[in-house]
PDB file of N, CA and C in Angstrom:
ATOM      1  N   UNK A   1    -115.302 104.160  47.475  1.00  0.00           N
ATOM      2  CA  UNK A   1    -115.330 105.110  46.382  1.00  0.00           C
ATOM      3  C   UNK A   1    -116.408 106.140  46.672  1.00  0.00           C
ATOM      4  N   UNK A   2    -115.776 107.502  46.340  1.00  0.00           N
ATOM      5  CA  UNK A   2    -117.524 108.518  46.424  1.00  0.00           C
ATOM      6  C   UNK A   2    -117.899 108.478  45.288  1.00  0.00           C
ATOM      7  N   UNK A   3    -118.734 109.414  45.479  1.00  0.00           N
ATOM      8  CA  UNK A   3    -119.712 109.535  44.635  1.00  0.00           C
ATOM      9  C   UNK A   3    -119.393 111.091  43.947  1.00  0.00           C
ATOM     10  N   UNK A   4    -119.038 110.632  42.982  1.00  0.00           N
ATOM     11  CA  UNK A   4    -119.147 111.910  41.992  1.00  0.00           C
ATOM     12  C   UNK A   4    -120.800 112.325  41.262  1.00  0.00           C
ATOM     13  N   UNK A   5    -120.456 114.022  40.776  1.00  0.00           N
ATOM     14  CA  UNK A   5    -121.665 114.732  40.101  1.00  0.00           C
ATOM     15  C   UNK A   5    -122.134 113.286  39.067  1.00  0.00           C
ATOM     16  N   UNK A   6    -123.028 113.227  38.919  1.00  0.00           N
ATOM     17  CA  UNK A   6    -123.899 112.286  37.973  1.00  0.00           C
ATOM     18  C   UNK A   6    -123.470 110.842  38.283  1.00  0.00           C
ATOM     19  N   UNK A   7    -123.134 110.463  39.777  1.00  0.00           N
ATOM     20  CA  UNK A   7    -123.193 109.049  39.838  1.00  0.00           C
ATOM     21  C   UNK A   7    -124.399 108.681  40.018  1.00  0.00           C
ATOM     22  N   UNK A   8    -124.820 107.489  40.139  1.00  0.00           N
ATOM     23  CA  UNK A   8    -125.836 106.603  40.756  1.00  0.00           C
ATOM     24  C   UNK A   8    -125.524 105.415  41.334  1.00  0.00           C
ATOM     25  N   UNK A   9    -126.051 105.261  42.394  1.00  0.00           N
ATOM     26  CA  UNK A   9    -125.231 103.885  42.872  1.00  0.00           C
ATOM     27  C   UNK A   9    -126.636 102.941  43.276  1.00  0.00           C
ATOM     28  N   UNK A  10    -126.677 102.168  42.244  1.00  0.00           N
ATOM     29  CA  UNK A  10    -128.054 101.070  42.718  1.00  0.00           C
ATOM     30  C   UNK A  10    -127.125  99.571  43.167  1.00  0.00           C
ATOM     31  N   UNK A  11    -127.660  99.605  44.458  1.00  0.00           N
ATOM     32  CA  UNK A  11    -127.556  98.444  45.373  1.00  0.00           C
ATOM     33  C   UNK A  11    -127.686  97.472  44.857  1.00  0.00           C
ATOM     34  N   UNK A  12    -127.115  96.070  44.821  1.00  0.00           N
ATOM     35  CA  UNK A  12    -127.939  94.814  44.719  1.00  0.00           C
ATOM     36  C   UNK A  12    -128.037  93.697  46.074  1.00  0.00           C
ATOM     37  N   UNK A  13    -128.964  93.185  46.080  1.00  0.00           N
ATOM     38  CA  UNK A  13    -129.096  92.607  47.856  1.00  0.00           C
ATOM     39  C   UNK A  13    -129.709  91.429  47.288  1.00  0.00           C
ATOM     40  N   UNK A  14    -129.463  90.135  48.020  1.00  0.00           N
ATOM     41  CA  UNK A  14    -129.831  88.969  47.846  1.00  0.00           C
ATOM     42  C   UNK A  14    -129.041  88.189  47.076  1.00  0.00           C
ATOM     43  N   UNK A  15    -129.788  86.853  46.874  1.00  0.00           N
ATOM     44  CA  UNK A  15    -129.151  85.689  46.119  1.00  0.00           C
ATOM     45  C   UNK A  15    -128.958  85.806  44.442  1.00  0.00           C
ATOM     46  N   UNK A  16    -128.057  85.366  43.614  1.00  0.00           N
ATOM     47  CA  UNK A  16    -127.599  85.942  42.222  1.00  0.00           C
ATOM     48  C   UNK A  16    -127.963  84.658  41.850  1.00  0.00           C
ATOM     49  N   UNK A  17    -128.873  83.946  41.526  1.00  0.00           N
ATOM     50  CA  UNK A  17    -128.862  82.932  40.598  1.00  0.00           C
ATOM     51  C   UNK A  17    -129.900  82.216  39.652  1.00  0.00           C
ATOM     52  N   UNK A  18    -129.585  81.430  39.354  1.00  0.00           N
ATOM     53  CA  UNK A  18    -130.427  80.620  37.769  1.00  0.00           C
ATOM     54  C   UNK A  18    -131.909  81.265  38.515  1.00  0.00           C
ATOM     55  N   UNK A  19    -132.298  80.728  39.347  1.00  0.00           N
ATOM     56  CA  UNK A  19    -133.574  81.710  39.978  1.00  0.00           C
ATOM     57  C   UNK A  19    -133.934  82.662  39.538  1.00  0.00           C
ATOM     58  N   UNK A  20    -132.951  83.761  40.141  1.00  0.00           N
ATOM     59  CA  UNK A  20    -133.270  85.027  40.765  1.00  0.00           C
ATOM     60  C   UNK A  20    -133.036  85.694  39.773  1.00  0.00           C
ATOM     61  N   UNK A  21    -131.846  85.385  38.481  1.00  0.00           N
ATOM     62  CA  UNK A  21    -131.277  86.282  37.945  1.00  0.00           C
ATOM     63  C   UNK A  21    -132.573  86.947  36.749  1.00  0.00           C
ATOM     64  N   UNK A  22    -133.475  85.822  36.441  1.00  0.00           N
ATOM     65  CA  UNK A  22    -134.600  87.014  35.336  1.00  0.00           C
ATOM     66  C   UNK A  22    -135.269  88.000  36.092  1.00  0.00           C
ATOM     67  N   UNK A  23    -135.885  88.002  36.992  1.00  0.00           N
ATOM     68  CA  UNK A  23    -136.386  88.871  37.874  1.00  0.00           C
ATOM     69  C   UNK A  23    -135.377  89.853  38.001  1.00  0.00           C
ATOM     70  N   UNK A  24    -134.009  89.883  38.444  1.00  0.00           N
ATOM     71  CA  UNK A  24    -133.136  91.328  38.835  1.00  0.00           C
ATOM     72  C   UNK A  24    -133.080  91.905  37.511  1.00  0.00           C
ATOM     73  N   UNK A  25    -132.620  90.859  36.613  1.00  0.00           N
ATOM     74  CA  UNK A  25    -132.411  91.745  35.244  1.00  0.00           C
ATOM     75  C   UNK A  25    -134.013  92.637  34.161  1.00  0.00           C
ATOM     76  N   UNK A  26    -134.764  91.677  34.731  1.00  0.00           N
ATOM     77  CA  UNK A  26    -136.099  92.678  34.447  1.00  0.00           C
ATOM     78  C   UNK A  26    -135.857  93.946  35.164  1.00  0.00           C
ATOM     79  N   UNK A  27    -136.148  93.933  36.291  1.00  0.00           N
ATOM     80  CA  UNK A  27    -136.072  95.197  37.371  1.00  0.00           C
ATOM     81  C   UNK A  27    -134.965  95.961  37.004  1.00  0.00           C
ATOM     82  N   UNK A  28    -133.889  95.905  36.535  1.00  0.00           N
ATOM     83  CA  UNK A  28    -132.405  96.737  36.365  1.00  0.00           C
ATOM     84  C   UNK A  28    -133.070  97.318  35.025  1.00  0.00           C
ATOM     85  N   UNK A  29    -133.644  96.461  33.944  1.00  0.00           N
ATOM     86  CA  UNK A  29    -133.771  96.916  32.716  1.00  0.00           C
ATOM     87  C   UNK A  29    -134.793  97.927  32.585  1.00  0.00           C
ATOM     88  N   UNK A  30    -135.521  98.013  33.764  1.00  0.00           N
ATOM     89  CA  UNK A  30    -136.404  99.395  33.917  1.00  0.00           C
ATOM     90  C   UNK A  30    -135.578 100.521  34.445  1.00  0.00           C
ATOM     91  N   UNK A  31    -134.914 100.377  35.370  1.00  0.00           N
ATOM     92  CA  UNK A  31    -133.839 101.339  35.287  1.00  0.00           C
ATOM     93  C   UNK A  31    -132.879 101.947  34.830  1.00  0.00           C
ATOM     94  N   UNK A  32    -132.524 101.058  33.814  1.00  0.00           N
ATOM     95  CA  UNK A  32    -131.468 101.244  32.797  1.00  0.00           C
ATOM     96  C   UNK A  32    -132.019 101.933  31.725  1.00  0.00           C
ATOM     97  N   UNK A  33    -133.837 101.953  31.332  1.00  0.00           N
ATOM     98  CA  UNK A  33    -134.437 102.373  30.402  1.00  0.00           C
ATOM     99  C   UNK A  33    -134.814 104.601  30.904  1.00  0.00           C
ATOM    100  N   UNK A  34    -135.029 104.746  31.735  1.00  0.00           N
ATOM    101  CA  UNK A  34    -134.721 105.920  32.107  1.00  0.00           C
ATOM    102  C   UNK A  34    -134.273 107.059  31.636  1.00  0.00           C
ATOM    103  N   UNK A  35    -134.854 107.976  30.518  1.00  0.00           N
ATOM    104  CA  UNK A  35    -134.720 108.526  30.172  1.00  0.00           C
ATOM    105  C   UNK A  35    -133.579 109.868  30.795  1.00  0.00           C
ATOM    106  N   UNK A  36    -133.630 110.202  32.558  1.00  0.00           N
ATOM    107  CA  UNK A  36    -132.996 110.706  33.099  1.00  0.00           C
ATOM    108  C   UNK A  36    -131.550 109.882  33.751  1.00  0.00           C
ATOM    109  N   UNK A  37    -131.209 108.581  33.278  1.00  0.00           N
ATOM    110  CA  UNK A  37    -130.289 107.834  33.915  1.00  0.00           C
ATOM    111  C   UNK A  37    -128.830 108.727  33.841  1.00  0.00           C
ATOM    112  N   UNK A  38    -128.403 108.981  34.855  1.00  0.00           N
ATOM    113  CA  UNK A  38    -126.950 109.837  34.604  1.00  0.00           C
ATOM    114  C   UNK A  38    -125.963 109.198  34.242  1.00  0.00           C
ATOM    115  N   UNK A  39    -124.658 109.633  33.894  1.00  0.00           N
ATOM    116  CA  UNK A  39    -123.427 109.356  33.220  1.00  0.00           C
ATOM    117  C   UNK A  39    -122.980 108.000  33.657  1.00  0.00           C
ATOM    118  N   UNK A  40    -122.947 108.339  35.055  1.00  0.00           N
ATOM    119  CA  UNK A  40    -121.776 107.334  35.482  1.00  0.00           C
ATOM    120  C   UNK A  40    -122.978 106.740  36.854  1.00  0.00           C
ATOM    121  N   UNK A  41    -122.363 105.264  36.467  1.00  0.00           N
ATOM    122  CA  UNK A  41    -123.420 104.166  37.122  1.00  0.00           C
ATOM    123  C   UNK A  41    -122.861 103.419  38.020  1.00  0.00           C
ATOM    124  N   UNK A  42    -123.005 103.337  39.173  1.00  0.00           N
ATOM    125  CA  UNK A  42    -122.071 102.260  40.043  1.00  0.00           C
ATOM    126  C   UNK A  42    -123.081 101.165  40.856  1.00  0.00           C
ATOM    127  N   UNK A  43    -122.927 100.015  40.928  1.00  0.00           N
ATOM    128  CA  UNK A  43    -123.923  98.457  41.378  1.00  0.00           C
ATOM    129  C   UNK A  43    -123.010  98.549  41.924  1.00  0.00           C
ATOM    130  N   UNK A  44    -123.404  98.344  43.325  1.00  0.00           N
ATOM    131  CA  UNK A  44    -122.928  97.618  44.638  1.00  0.00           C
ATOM    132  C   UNK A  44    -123.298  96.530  45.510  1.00  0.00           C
ATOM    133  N   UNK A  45    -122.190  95.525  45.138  1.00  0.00           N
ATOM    134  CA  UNK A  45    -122.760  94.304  45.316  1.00  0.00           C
ATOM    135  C   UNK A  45    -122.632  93.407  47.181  1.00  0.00           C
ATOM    136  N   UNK A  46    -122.639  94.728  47.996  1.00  0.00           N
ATOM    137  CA  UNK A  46    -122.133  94.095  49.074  1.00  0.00           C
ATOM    138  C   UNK A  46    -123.161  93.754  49.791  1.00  0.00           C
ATOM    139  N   UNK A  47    -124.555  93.737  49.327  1.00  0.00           N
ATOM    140  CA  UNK A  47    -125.501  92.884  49.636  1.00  0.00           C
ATOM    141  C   UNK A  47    -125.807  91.621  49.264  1.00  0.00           C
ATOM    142  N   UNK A  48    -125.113  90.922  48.317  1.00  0.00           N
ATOM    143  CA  UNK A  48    -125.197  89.807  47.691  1.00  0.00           C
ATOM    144  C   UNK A  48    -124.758  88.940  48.484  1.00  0.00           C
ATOM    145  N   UNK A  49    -125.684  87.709  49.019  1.00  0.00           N
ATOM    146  CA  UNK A  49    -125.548  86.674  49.742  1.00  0.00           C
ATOM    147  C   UNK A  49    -125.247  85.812  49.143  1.00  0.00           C
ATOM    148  N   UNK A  50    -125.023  85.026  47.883  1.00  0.00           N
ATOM    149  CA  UNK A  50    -124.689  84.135  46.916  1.00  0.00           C
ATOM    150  C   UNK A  50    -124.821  84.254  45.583  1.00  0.00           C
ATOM    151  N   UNK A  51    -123.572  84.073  44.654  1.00  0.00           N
ATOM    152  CA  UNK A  51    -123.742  84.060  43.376  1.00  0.00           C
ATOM    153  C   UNK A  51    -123.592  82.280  42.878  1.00  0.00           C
ATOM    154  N   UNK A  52    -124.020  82.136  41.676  1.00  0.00           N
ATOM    155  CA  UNK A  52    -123.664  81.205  41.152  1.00  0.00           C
ATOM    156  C   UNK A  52    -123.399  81.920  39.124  1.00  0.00           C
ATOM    157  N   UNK A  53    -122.873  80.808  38.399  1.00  0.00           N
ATOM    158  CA  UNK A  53    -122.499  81.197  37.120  1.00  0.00           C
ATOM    159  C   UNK A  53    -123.406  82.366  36.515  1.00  0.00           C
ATOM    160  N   UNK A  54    -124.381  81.965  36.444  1.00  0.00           N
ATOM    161  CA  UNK A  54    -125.155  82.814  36.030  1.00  0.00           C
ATOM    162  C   UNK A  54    -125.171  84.539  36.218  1.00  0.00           C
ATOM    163  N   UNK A  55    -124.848  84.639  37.691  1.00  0.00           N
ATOM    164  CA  UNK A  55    -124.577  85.909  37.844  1.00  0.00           C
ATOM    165  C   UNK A  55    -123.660  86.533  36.653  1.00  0.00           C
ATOM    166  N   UNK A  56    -122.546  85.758  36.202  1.00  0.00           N
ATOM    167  CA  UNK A  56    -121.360  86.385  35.605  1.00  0.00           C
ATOM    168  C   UNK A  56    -121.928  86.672  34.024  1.00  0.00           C
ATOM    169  N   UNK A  57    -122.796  85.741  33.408  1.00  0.00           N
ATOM    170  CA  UNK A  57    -123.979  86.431  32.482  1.00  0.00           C
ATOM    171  C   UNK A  57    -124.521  87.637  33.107  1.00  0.00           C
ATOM    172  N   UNK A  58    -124.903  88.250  34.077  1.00  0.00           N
ATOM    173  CA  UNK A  58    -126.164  89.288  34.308  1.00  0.00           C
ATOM    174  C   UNK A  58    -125.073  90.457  34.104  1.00  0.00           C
ATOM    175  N   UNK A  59    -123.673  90.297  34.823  1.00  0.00           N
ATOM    176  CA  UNK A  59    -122.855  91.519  34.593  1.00  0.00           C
ATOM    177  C   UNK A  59    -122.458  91.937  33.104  1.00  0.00           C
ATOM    178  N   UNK A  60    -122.408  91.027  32.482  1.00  0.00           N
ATOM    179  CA  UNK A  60    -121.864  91.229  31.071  1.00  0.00           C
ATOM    180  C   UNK A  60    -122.928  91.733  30.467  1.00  0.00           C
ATOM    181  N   UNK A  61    -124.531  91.304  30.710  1.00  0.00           N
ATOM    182  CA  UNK A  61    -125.622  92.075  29.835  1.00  0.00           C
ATOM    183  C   UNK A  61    -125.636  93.418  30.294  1.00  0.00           C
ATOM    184  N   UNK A  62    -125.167  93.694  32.150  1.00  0.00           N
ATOM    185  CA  UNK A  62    -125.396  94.695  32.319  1.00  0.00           C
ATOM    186  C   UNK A  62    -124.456  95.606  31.744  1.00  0.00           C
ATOM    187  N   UNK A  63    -122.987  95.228  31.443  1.00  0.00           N
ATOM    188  CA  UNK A  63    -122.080  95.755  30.531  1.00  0.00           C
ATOM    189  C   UNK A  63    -122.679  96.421  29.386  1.00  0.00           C
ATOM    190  N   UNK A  64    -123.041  95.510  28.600  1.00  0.00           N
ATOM    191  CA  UNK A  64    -123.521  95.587  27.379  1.00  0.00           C
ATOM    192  C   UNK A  64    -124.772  96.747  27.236  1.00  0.00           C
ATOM    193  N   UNK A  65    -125.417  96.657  28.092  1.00  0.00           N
ATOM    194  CA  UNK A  65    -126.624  97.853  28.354  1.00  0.00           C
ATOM    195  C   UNK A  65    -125.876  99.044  28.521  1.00  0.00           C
ATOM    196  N   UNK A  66    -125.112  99.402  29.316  1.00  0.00           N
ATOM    197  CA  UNK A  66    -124.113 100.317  29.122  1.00  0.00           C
ATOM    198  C   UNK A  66    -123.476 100.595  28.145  1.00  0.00           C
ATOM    199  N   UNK A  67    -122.984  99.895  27.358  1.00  0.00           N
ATOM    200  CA  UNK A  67    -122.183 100.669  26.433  1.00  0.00           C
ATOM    201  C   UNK A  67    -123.215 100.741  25.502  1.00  0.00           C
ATOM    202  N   UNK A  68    -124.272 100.660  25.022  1.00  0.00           N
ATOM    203  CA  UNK A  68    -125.398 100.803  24.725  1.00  0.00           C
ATOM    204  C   UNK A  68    -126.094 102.243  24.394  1.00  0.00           C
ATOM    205  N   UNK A  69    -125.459 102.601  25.851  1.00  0.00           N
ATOM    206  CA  UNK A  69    -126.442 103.518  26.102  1.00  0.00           C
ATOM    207  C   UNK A  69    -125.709 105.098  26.350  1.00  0.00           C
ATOM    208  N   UNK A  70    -124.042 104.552  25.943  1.00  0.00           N
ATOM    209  CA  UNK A  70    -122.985 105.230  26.319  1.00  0.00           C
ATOM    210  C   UNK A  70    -122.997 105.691  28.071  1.00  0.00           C
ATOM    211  N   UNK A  71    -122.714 104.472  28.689  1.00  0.00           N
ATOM    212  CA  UNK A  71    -123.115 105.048  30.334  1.00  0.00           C
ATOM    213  C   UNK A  71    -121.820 104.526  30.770  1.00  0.00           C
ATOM    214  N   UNK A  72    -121.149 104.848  31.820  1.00  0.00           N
ATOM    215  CA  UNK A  72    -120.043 103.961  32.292  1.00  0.00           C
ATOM    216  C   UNK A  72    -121.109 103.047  33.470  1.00  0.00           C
ATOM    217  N   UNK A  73    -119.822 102.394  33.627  1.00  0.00           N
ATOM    218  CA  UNK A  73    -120.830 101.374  34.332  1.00  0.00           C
ATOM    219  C   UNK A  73    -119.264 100.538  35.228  1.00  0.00           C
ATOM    220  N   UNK A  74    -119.484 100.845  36.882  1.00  0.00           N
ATOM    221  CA  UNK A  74    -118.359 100.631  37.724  1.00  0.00           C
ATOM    222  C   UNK A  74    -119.277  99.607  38.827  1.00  0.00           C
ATOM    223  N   UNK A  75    -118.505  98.174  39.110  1.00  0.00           N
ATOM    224  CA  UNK A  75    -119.081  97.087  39.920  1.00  0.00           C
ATOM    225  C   UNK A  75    -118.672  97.488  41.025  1.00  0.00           C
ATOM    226  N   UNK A  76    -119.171  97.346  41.973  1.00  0.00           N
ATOM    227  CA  UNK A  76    -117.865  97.396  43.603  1.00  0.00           C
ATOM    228  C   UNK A  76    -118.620  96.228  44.428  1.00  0.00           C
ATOM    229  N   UNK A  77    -117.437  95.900  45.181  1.00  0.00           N
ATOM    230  CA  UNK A  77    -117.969  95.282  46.430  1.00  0.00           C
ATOM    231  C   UNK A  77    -118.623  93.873  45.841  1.00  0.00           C
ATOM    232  N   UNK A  78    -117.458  93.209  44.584  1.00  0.00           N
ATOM    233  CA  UNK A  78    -117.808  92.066  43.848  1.00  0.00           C
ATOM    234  C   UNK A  78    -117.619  90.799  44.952  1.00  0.00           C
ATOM    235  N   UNK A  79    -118.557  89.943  44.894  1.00  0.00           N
ATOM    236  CA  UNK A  79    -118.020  88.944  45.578  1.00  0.00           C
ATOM    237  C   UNK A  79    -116.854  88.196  45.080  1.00  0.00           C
ATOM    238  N   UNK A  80    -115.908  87.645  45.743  1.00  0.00           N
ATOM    239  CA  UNK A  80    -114.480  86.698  45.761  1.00  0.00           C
ATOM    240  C   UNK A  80    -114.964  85.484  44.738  1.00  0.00           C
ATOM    241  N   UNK A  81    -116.166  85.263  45.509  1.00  0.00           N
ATOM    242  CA  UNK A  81    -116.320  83.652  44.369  1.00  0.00           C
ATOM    243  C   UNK A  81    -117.142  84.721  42.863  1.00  0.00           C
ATOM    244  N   UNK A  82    -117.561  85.401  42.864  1.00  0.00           N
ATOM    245  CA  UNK A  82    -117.885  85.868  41.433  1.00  0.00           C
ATOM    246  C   UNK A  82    -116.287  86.227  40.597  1.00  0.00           C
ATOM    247  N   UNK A  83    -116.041  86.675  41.542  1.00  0.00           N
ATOM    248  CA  UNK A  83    -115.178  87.382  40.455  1.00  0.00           C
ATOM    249  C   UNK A  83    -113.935  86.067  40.008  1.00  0.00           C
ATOM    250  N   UNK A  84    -114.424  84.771  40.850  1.00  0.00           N
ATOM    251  CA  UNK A  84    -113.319  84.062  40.566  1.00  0.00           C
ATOM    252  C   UNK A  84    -113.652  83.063  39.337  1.00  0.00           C
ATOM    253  N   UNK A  85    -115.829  83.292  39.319  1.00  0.00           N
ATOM    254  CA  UNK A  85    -115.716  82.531  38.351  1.00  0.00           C
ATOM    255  C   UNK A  85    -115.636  83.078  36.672  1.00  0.00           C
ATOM    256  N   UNK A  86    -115.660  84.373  37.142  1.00  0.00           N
ATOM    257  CA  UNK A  86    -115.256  85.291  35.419  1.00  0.00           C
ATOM    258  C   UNK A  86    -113.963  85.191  35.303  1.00  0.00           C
ATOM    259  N   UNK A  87    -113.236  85.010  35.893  1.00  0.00           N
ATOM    260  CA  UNK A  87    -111.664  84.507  35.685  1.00  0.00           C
ATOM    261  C   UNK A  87    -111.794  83.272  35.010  1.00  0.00           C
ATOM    262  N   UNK A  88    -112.746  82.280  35.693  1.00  0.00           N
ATOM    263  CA  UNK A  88    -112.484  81.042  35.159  1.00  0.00           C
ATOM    264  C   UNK A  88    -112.928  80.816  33.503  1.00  0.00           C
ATOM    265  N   UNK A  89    -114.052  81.820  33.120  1.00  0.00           N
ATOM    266  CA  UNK A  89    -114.493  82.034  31.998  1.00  0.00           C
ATOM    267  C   UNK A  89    -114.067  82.615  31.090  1.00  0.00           C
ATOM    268  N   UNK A  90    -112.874  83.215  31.342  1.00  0.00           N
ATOM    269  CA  UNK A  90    -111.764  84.577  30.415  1.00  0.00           C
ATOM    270  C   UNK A  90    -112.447  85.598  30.646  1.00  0.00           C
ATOM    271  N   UNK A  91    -113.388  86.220  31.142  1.00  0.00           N
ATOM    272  CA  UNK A  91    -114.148  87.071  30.821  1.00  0.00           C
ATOM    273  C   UNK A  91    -114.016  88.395  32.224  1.00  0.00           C
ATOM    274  N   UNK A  92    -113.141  87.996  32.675  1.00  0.00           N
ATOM    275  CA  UNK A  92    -113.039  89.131  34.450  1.00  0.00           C
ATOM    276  C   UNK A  92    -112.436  90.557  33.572  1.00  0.00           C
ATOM    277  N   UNK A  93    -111.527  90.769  32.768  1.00  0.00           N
ATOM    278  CA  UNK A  93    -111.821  91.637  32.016  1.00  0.00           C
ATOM    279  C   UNK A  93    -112.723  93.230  31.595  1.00  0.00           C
ATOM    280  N   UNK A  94    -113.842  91.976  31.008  1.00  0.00           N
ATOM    281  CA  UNK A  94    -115.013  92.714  30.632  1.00  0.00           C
ATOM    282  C   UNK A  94    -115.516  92.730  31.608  1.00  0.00           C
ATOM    283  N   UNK A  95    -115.909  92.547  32.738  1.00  0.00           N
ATOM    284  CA  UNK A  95    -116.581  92.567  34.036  1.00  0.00           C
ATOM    285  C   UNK A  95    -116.135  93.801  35.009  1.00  0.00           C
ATOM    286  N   UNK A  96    -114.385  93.664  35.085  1.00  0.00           N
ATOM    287  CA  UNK A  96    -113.954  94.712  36.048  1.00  0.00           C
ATOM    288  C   UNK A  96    -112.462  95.108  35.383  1.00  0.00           C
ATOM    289  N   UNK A  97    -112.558  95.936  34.613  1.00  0.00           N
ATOM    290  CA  UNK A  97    -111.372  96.350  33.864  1.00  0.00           C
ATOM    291  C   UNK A  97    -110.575  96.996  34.774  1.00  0.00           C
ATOM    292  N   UNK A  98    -108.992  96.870  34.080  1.00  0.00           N
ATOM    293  CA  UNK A  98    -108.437  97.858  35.294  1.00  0.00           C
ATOM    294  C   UNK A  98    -108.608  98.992  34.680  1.00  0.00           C
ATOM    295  N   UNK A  99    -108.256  99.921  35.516  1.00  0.00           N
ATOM    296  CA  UNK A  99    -108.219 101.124  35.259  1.00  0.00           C
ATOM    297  C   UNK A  99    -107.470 101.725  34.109  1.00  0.00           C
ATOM    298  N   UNK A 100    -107.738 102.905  33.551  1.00  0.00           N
ATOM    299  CA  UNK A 100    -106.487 103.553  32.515  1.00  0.00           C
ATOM    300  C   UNK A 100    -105.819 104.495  33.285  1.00  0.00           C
TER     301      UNK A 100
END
């Protein structure tokens, strides 16, 4: 995907879990607080070396911060086992909508 006028594309790299996940979501929530944050937001997750459940909580808060804040907010480059366990939760949906 490019990058359109007012994207942002913040990376995520490393391990997604019960660990790791307060620390990323601190750090995102300073970015998300940003008075200059533009329209349209894209996390790219093709640095992610392991998720576990928890990850599939961090996307939905990060959802939720978004619509929040009226921002779109586009995942890419989800890992196979994430996205298989928001399926398993009903929730893949709210995570990665299809398109309109």
């Amino acid at each position: 995907m490019s990058a359109l006028p007012g994207d942002e594309v913040l990376r995520i790299e490393g391990n997604l879990s019960y660990e790791t996940i307060p620390a990323v979501l601190a750090e995102t929530a300073q970015f998300a607080a940003r008075p200059d944050l533009p329209p349209n937001i894209r996390i790219d997750f093709s640095g992610v070396t392991g998720v576990d459940s928890s990850a599939v909580a961090l996307l939905l808060e990060w959802r939720r911060m978004a619509l929040a804040r009226g921002k779109t907010l586009v995942f890419e480059n989800l890992p196979a086992n994430l996205l298989a366990l928001a399926q398993l939760y009903g929730v893949a949906e709210l995570i990665q909508p299809d398109p309109a």
